[in-house]
N, C-alpha and C. Protein backbone atom coordinates (compact mmCIF):
# COMPACT_ATOMS: atom_id res chain seq x y z
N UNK A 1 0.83 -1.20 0.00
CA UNK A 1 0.00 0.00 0.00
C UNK A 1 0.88 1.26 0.00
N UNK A 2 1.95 1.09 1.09
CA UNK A 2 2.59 2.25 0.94
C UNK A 2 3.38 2.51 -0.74
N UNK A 3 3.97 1.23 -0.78
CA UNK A 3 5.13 1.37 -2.46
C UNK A 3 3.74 2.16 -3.58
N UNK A 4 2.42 1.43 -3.41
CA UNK A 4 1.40 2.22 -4.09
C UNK A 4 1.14 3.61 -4.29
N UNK A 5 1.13 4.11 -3.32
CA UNK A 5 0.76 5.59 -2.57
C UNK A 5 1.86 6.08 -3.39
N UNK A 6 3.25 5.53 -2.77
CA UNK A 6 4.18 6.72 -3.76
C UNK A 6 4.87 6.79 -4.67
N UNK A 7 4.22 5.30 -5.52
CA UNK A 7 4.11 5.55 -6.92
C UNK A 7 3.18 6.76 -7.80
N UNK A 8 1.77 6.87 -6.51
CA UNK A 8 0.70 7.62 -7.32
C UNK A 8 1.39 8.77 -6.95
N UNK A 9 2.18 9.12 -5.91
CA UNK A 9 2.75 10.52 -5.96
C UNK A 9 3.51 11.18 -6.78
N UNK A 10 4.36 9.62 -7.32
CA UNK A 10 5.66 10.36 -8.31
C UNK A 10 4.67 10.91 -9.59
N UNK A 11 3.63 9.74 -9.96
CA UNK A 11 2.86 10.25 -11.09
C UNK A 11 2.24 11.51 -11.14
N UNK A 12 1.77 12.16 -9.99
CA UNK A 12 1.11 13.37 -9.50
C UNK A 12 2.27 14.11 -10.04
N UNK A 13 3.27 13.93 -9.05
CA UNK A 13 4.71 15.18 -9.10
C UNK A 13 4.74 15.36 -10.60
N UNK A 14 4.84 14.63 -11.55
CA UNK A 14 5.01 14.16 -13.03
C UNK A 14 4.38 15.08 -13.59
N UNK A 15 3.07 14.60 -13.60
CA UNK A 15 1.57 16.13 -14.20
C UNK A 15 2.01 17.11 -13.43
N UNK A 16 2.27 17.46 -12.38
CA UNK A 16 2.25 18.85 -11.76
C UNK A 16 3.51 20.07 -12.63
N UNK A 17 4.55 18.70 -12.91
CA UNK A 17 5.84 19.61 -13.31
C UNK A 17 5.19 19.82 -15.20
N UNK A 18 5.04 18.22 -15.28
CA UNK A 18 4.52 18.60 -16.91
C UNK A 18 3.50 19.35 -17.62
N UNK A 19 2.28 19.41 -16.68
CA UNK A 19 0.98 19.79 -17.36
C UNK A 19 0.50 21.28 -16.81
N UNK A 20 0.69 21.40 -15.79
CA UNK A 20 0.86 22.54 -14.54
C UNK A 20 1.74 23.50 -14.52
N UNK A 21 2.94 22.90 -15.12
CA UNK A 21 4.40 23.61 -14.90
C UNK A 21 5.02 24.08 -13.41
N UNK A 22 4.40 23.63 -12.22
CA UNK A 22 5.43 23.82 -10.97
C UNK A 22 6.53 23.04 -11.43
N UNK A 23 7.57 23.85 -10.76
CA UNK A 23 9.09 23.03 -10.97
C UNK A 23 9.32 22.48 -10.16
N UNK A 24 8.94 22.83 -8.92
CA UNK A 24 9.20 21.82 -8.01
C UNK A 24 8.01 21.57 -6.78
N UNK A 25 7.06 20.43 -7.75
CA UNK A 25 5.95 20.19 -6.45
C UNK A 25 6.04 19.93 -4.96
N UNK A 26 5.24 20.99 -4.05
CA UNK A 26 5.47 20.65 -2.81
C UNK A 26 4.56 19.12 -2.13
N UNK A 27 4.61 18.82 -1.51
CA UNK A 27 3.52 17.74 -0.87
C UNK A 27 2.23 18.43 -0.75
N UNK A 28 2.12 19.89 -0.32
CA UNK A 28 0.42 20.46 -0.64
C UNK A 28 0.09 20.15 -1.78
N UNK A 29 1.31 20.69 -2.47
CA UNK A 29 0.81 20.54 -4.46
C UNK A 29 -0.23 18.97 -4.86
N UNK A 30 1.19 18.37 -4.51
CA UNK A 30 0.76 16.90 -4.32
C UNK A 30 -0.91 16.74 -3.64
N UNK A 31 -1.08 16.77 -2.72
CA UNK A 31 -2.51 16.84 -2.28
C UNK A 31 -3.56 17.29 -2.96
N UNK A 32 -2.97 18.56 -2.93
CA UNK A 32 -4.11 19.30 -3.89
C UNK A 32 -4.52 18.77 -5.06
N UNK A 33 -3.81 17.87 -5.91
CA UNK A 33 -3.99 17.04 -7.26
C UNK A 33 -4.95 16.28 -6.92
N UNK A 34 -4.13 15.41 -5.87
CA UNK A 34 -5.38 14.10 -5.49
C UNK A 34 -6.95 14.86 -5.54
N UNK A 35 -6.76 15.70 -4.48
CA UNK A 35 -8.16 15.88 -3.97
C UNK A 35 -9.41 16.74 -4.93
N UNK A 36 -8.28 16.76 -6.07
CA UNK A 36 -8.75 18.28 -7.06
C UNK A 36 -9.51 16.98 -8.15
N UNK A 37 -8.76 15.91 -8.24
CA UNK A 37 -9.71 14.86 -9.44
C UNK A 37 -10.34 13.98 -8.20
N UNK A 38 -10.20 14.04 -7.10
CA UNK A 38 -11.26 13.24 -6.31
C UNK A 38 -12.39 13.92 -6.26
N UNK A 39 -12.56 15.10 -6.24
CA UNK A 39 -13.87 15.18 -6.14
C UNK A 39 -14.34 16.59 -7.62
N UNK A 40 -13.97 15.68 -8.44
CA UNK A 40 -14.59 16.08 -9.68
C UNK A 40 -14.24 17.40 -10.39
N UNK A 41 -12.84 18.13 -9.67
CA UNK A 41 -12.48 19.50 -9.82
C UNK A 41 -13.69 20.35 -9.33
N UNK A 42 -14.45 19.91 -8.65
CA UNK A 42 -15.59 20.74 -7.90
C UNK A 42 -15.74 20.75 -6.91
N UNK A 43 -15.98 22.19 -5.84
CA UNK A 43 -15.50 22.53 -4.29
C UNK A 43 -17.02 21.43 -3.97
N UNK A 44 -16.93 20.44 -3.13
CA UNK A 44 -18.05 19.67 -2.53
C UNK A 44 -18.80 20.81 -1.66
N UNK A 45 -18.28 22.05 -0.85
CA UNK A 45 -19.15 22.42 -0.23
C UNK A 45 -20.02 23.99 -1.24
N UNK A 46 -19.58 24.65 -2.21
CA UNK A 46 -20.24 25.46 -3.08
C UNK A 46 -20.76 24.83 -4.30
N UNK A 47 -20.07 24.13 -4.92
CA UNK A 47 -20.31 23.60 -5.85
C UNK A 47 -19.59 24.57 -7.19
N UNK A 48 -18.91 25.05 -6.71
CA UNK A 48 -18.09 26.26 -8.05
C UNK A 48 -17.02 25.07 -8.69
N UNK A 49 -17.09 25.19 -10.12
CA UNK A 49 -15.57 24.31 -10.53
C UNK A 49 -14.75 25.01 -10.07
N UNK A 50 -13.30 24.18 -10.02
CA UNK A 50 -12.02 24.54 -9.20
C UNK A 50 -11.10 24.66 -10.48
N UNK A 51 -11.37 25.48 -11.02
CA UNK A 51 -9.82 25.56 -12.32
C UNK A 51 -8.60 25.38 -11.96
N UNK A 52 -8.01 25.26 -12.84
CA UNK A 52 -6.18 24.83 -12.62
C UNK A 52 -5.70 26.15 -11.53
N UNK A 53 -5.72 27.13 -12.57
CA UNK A 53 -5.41 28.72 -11.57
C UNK A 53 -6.61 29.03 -10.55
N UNK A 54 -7.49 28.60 -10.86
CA UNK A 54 -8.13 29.08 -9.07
C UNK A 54 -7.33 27.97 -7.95
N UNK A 55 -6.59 26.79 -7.97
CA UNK A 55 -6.54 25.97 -7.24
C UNK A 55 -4.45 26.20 -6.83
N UNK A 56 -4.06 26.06 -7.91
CA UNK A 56 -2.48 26.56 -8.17
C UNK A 56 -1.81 27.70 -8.82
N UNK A 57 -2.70 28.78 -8.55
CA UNK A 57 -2.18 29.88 -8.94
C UNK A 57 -2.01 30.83 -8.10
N UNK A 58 -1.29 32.18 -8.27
CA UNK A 58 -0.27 32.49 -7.22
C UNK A 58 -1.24 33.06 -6.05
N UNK A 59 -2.75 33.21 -6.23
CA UNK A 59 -3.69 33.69 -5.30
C UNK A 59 -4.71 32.80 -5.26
N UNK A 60 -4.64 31.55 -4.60
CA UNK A 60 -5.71 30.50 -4.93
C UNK A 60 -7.04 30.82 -4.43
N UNK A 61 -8.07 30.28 -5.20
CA UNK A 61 -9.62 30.53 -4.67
C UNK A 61 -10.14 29.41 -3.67
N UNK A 62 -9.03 28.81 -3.94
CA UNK A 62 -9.38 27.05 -2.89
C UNK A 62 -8.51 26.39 -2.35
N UNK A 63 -8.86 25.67 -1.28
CA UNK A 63 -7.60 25.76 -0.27
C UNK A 63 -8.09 24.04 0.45
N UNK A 64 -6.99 22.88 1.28
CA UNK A 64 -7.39 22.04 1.36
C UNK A 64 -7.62 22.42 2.71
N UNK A 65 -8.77 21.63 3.19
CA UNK A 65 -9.57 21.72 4.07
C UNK A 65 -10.23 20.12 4.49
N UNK A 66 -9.98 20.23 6.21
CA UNK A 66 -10.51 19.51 7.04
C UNK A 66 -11.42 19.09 6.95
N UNK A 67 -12.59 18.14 6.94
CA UNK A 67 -13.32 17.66 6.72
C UNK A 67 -14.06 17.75 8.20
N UNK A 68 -13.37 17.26 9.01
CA UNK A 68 -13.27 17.51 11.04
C UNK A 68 -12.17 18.08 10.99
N UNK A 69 -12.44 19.23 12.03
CA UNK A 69 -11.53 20.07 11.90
C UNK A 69 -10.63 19.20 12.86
N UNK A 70 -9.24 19.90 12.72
CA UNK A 70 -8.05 18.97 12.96
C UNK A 70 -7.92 19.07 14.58
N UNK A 71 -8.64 20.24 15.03
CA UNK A 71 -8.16 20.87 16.46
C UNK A 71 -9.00 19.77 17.67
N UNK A 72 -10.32 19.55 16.81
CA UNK A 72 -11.43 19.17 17.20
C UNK A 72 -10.71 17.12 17.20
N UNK A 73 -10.91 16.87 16.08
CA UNK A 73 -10.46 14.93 15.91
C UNK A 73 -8.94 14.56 15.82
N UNK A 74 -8.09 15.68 15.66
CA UNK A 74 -6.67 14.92 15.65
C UNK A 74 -6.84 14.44 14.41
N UNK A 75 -7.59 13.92 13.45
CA UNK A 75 -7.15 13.67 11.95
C UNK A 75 -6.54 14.14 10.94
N UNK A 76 -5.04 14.01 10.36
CA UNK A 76 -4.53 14.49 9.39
C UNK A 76 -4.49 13.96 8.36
N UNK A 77 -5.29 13.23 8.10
CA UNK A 77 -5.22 11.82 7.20
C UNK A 77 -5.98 12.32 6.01
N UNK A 78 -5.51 12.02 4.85
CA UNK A 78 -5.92 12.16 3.48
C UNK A 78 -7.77 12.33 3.51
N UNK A 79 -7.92 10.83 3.95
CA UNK A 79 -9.35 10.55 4.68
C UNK A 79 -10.08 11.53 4.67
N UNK A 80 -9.38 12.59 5.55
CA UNK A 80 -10.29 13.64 6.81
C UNK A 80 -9.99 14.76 5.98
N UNK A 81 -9.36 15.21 4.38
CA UNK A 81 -9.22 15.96 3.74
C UNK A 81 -9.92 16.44 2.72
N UNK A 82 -10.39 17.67 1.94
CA UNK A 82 -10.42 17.72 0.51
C UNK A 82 -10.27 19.28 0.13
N UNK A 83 -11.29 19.70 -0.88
CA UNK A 83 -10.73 21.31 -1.10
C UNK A 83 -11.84 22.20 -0.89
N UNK A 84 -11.62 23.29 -0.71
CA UNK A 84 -12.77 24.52 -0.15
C UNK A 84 -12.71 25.28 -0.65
N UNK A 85 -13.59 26.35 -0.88
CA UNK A 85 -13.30 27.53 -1.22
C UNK A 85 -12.90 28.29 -0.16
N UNK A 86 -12.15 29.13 -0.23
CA UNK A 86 -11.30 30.11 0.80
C UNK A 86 -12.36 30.96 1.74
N UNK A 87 -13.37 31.48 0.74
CA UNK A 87 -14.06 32.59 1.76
C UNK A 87 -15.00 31.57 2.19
N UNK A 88 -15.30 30.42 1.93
CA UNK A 88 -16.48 29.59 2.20
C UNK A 88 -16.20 29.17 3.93
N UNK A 89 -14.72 28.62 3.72
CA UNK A 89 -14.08 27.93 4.46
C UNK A 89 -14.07 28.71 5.80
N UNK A 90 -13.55 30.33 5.13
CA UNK A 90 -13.05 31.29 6.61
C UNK A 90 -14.45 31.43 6.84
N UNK A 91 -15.63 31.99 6.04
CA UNK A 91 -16.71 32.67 6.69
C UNK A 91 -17.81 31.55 6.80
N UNK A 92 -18.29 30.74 6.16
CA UNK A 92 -18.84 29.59 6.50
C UNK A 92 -18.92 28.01 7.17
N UNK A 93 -17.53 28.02 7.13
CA UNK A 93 -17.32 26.39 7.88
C UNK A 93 -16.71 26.97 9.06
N UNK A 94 -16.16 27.83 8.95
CA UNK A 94 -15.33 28.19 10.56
C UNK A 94 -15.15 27.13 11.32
N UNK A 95 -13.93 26.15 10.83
CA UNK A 95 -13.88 25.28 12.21
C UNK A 95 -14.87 23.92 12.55
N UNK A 96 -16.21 24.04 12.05
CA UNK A 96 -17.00 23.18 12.35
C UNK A 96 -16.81 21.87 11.33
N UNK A 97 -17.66 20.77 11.97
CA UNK A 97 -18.30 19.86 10.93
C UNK A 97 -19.06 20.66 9.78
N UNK A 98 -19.48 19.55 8.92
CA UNK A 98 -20.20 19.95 7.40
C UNK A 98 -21.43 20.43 8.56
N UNK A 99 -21.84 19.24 9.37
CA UNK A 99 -23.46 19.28 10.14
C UNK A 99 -23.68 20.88 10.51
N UNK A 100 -22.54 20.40 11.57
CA UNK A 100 -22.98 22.01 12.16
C UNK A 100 -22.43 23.48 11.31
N UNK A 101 -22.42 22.95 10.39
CA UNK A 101 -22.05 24.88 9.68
C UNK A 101 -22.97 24.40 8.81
N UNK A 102 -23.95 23.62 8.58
CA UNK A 102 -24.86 24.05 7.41
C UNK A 102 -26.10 23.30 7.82
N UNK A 103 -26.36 22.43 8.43
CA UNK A 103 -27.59 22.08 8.84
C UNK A 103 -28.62 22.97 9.26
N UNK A 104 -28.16 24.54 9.60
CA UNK A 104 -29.71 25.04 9.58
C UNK A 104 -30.20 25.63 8.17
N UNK A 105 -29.48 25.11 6.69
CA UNK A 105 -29.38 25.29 5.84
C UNK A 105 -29.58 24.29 5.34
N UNK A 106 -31.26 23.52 5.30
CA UNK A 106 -31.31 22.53 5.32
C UNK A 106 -30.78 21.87 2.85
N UNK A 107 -31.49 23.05 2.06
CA UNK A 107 -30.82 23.16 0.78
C UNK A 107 -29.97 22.99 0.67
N UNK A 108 -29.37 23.87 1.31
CA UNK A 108 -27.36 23.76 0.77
C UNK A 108 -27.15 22.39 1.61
N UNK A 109 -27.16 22.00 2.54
CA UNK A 109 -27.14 20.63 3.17
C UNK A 109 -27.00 19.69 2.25
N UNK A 110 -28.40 19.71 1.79
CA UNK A 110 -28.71 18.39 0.75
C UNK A 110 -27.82 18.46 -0.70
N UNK A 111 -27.55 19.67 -0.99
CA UNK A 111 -26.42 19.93 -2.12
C UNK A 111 -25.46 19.38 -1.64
N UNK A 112 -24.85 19.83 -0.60
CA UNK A 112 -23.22 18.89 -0.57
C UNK A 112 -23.65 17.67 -0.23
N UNK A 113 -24.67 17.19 0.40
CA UNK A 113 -24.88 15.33 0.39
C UNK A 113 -24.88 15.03 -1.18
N UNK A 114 -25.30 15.68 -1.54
CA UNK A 114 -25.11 15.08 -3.40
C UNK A 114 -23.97 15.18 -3.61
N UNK A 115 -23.06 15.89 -3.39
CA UNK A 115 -21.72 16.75 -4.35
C UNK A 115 -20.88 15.55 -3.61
N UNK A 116 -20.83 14.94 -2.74
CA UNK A 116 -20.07 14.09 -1.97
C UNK A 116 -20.31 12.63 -2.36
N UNK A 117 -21.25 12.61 -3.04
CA UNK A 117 -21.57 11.06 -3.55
C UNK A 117 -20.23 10.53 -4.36
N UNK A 118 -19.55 11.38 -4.92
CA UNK A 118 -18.26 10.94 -5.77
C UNK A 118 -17.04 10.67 -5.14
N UNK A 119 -16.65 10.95 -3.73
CA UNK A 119 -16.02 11.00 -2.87
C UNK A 119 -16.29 9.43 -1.92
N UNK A 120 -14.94 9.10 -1.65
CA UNK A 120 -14.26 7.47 -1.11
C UNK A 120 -15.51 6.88 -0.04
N UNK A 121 -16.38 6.53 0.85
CA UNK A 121 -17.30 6.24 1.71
C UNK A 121 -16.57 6.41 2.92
N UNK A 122 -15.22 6.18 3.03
CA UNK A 122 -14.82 6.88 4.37
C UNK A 122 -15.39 8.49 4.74
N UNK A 123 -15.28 9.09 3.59
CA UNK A 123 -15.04 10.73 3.22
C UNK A 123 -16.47 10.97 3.70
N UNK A 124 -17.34 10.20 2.81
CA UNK A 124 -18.58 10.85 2.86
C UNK A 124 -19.33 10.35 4.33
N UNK A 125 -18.96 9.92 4.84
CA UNK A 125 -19.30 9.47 5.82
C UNK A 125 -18.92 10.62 7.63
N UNK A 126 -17.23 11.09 6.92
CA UNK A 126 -17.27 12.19 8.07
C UNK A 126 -17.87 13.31 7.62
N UNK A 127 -18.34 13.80 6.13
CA UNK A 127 -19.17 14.82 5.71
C UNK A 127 -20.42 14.47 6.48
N UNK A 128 -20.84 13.63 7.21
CA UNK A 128 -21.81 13.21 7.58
C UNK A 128 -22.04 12.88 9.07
N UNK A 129 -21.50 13.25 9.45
CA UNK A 129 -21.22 12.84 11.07
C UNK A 129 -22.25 13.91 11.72
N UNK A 130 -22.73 14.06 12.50
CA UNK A 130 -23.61 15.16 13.46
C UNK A 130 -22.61 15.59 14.62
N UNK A 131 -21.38 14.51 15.26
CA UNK A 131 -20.64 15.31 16.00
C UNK A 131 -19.27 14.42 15.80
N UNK A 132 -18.24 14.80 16.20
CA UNK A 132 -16.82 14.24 15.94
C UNK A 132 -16.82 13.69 17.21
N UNK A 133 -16.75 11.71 16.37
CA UNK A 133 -16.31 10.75 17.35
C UNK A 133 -14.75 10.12 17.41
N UNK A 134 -14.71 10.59 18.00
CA UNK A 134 -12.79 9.94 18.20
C UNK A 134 -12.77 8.70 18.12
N UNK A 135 -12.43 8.05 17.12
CA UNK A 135 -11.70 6.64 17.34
C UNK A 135 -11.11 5.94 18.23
N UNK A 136 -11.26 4.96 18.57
CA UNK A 136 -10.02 4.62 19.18
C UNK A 136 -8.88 4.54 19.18
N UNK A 137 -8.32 4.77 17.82
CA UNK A 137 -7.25 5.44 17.72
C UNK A 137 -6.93 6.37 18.60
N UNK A 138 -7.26 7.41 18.11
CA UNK A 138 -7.17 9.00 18.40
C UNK A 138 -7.48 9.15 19.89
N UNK A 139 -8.52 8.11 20.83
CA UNK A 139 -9.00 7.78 22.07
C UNK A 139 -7.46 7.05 22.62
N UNK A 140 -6.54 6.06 22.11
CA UNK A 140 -5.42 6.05 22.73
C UNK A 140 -4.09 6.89 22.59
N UNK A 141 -3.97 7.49 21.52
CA UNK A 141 -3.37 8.81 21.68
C UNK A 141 -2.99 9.57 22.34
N UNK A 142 -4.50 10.18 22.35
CA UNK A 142 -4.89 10.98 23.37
C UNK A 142 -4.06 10.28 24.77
N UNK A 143 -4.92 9.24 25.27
CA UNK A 143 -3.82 8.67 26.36
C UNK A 143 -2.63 8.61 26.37
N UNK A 144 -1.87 8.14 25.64
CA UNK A 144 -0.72 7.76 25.64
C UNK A 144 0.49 9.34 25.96
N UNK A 145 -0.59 10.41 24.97
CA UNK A 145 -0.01 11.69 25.54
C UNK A 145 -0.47 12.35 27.05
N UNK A 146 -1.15 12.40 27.48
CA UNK A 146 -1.44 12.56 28.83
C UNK A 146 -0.36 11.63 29.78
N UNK A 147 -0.33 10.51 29.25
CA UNK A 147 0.68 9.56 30.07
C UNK A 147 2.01 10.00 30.09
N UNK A 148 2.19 10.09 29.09
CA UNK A 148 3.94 10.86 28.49
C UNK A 148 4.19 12.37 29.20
N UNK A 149 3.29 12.80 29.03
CA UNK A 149 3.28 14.61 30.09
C UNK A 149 3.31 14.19 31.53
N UNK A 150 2.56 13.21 32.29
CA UNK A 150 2.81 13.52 34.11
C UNK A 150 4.05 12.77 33.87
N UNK A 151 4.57 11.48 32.97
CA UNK A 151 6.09 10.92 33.41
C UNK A 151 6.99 12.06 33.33
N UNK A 152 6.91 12.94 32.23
CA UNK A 152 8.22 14.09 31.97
C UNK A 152 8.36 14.93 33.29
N UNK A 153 6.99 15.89 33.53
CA UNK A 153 6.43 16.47 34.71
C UNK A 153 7.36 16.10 36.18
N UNK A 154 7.01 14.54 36.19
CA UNK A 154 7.48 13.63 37.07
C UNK A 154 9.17 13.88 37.15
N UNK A 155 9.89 13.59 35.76
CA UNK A 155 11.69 13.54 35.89
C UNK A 155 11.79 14.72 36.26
N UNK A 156 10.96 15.66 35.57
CA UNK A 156 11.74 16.96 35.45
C UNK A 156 11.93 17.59 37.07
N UNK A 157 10.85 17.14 37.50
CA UNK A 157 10.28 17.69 38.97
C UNK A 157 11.93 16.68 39.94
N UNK A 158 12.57 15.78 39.58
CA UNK A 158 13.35 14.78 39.97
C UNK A 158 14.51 15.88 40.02
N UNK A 159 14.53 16.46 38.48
CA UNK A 159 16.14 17.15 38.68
C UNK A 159 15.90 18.88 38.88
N UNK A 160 14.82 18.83 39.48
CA UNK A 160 15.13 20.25 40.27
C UNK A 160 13.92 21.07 39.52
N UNK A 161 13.81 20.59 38.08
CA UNK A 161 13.17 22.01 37.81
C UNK A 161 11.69 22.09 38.11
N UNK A 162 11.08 22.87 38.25
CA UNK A 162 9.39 23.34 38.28
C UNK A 162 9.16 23.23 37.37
N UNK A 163 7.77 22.23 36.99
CA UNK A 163 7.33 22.55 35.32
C UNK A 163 5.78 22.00 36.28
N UNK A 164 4.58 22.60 35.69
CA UNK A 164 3.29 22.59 36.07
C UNK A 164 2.65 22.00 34.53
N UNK A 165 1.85 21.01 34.20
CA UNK A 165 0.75 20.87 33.00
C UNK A 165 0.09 21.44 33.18
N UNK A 166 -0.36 21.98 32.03
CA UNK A 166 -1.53 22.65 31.73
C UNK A 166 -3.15 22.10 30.56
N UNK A 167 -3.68 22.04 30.92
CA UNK A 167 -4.70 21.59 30.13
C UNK A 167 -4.56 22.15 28.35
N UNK A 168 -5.28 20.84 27.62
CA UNK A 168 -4.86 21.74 25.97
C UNK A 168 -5.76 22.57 25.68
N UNK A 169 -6.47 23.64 26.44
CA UNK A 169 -7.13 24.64 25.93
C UNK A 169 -6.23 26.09 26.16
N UNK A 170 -5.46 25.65 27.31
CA UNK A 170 -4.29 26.31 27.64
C UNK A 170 -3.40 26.99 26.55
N UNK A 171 -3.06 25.69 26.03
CA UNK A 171 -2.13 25.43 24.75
C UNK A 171 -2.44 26.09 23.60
N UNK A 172 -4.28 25.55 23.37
CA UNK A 172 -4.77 26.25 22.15
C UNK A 172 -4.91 27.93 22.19
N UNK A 173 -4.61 28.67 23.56
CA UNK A 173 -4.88 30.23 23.68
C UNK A 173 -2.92 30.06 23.45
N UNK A 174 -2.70 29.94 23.97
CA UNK A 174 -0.75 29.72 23.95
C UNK A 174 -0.86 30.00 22.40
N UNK A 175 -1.19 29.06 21.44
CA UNK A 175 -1.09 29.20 19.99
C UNK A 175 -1.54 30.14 19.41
């Protein structure tokens, strides 16, 4: 699966340098390809086509975007990805699920349940969620980092220094 994956990348990098003309594709670039023929060169949540230059040109109109936002599920995964429109994204999704930034919009709702039918069943499925359920994955994670912070906490407190945890909302005003 993996030797797969980055075969389809070199082929991506390939069109990007040949057909596109970047000289040197970044891994966004890369993404942005995938996600630009995954879902039909069309933003799933407006429904505007995504042209070559609205998507890779030097002021893009569309931008890749969370599906669950990342802050919210910890997902960085292709999966949990695709493309947006920019002002859609800042002034309409703000952060949320598809549910909650458009469900009192029950029309536009049912438009992106259509526009998503072309998209993997993992995909359409977190377009579809009513609230972000953590995996168990992401549910031992989560642990495993909480565990890793009181052991450090713990040495550090061993060789003298003061260090206090702080909760990650802490963190997220810190950022």
């Amino acid at each position: 699966k993996m030797l797969d994956n980055e075969t389809r990348n070199n082929e991506v990098r390939k069109r990007l340098v040949d057909d596109i003309k970047i000289t040197n594709p970044s891994r966004d670039d890369i993404i942005k390809y995938k996600l630009w023929n995954e879902c039909n060169k069309v933003c799933p949540y407006t429904g505007k086509s995504i042209s070559q230059e609205s998507l890779f040109g030097k002021n893009p109109e569309f931008q890749i975007e969370h599906i669950l936002p990342y802050d919210r599920s910890l997902d960085d995964s292709f999966m949990n990805k695709t493309l947006c429109e920019v002002n859609e994204n800042i002034h309409i999704k703000k952060g949320q699920i598809p549910y909650e930034a458009y469900s009192d919009n029950p029309e536009k709702y049912e438009q992106i349940q259509q526009r998503i039918l072309v998209l993997p069943y993992p995909k359409r499925k977190k377009f579809l969620q009513k609230e972000i359920e953590l995996d168990e994955h992401i549910q031992r994670e989560l642990n495993d980092t909480r565990y890793i912070c009181r052991e450090v906490v713990k040495y550090l407190k061993q060789l003298g220094i003061y260090v206090s945890g702080t909760r990650g909302k802490i963190t997220n005003e810190l950022r």
